[in-house]
C-alpha atoms as a PDB file:
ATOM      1  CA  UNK A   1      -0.522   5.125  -7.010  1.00  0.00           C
ATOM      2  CA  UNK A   2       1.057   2.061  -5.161  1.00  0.00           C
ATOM      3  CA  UNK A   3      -0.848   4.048  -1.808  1.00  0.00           C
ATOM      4  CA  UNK A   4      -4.226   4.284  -3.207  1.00  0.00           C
ATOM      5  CA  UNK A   5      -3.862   0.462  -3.529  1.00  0.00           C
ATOM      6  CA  UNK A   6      -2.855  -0.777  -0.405  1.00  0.00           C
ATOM      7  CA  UNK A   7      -5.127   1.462   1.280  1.00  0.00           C
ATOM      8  CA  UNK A   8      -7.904   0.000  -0.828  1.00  0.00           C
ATOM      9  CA  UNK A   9      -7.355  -3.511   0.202  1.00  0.00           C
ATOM     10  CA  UNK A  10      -6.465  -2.381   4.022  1.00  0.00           C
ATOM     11  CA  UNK A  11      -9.947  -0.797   3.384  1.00  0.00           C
ATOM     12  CA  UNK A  12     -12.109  -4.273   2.663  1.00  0.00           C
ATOM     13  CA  UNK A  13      -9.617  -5.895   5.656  1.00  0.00           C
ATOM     14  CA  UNK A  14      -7.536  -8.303   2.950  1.00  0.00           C
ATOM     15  CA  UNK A  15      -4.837  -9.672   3.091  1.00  0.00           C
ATOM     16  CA  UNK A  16      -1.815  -9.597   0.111  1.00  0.00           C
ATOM     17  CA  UNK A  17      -2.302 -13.453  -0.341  1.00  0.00           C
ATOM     18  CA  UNK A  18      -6.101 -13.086  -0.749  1.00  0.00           C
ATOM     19  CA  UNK A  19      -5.277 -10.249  -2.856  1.00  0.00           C
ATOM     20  CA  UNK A  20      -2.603 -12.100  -4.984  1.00  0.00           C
ATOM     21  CA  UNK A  21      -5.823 -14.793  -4.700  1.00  0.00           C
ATOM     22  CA  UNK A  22      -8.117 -13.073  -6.175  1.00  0.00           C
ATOM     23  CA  UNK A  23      -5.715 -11.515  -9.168  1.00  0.00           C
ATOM     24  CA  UNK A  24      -4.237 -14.897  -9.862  1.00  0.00           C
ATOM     25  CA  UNK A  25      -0.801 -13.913  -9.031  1.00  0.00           C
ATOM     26  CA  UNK A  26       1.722 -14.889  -6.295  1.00  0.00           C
ATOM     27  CA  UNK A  27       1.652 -13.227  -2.459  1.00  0.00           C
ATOM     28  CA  UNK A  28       5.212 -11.521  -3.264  1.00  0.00           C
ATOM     29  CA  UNK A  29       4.222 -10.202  -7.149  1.00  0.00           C
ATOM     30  CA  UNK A  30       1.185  -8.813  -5.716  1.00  0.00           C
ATOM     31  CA  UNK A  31       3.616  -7.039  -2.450  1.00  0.00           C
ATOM     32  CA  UNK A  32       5.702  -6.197  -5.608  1.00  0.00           C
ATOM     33  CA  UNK A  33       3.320  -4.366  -7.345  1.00  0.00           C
ATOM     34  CA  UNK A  34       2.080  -2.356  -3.566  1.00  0.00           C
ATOM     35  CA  UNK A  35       5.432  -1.323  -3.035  1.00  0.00           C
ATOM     36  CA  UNK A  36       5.863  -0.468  -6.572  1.00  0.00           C
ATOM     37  CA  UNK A  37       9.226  -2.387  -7.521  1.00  0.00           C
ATOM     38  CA  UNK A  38       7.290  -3.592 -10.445  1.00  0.00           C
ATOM     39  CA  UNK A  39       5.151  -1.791 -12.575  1.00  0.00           C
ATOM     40  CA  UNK A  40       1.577  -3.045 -12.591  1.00  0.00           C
ATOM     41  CA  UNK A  41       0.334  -4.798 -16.223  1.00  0.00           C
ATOM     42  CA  UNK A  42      -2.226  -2.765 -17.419  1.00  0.00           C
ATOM     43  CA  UNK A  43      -4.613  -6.204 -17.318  1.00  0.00           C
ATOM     44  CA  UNK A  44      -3.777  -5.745 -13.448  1.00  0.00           C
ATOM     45  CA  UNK A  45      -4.812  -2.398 -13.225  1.00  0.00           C
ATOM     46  CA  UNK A  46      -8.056  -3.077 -14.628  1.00  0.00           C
ATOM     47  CA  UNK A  47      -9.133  -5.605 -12.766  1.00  0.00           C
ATOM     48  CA  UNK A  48      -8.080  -3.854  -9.382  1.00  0.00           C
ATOM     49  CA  UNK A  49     -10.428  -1.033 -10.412  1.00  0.00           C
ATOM     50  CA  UNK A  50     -12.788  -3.648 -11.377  1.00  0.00           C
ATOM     51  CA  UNK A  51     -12.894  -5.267  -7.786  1.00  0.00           C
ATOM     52  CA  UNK A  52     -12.322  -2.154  -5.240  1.00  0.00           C
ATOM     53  CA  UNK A  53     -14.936   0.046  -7.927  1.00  0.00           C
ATOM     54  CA  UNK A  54     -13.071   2.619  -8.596  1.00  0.00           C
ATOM     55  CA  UNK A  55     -11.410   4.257 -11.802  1.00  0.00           C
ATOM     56  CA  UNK A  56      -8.033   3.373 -13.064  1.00  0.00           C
ATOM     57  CA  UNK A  57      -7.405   7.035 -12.977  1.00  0.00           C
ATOM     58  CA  UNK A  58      -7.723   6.901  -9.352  1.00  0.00           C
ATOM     59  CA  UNK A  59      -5.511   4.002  -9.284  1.00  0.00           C
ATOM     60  CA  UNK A  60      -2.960   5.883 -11.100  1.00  0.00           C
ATOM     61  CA  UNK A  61      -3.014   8.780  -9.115  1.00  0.00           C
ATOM     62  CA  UNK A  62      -4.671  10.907 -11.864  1.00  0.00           C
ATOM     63  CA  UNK A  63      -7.786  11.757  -9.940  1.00  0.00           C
ATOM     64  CA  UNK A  64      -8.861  12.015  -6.111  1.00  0.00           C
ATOM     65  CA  UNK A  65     -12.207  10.556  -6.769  1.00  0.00           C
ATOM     66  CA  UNK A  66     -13.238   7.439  -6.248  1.00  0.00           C
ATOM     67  CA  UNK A  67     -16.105   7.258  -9.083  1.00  0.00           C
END
């Protein structure tokens, strides 16, 4: 899971503080939740599908597909 989401915002050229930015969390929770030493709040899930337009199921590893 924590892959599909770093390569997602490697993928639009951001950074971890514009990504904490945009989720309204701090640089390090946001480097937390990439490398996986916290698990991401559901909330947090949906809005990274939200923004990158993908499924949560893709986020969570569930499915390959992006749609």
């Amino acid at each position: 899971m924590y892959r599909h989401i770093r390569d997602l915002r490697e993928d639009k050229d951001l950074t971890q503080q514009q990504m904490g930015k945009i989720l309204h969390c701090s640089t390090r929770t946001y480097g937390n939740y990439e490398c996986g030493n916290v698990n991401i709040p559901n909330d947090i899930l949906i809005k990274l599908a939200d923004f990158h337009g993908v499924s949560v199921d893709y986020l969570l590893g569930r499915t390959d597909k992006t749609d």
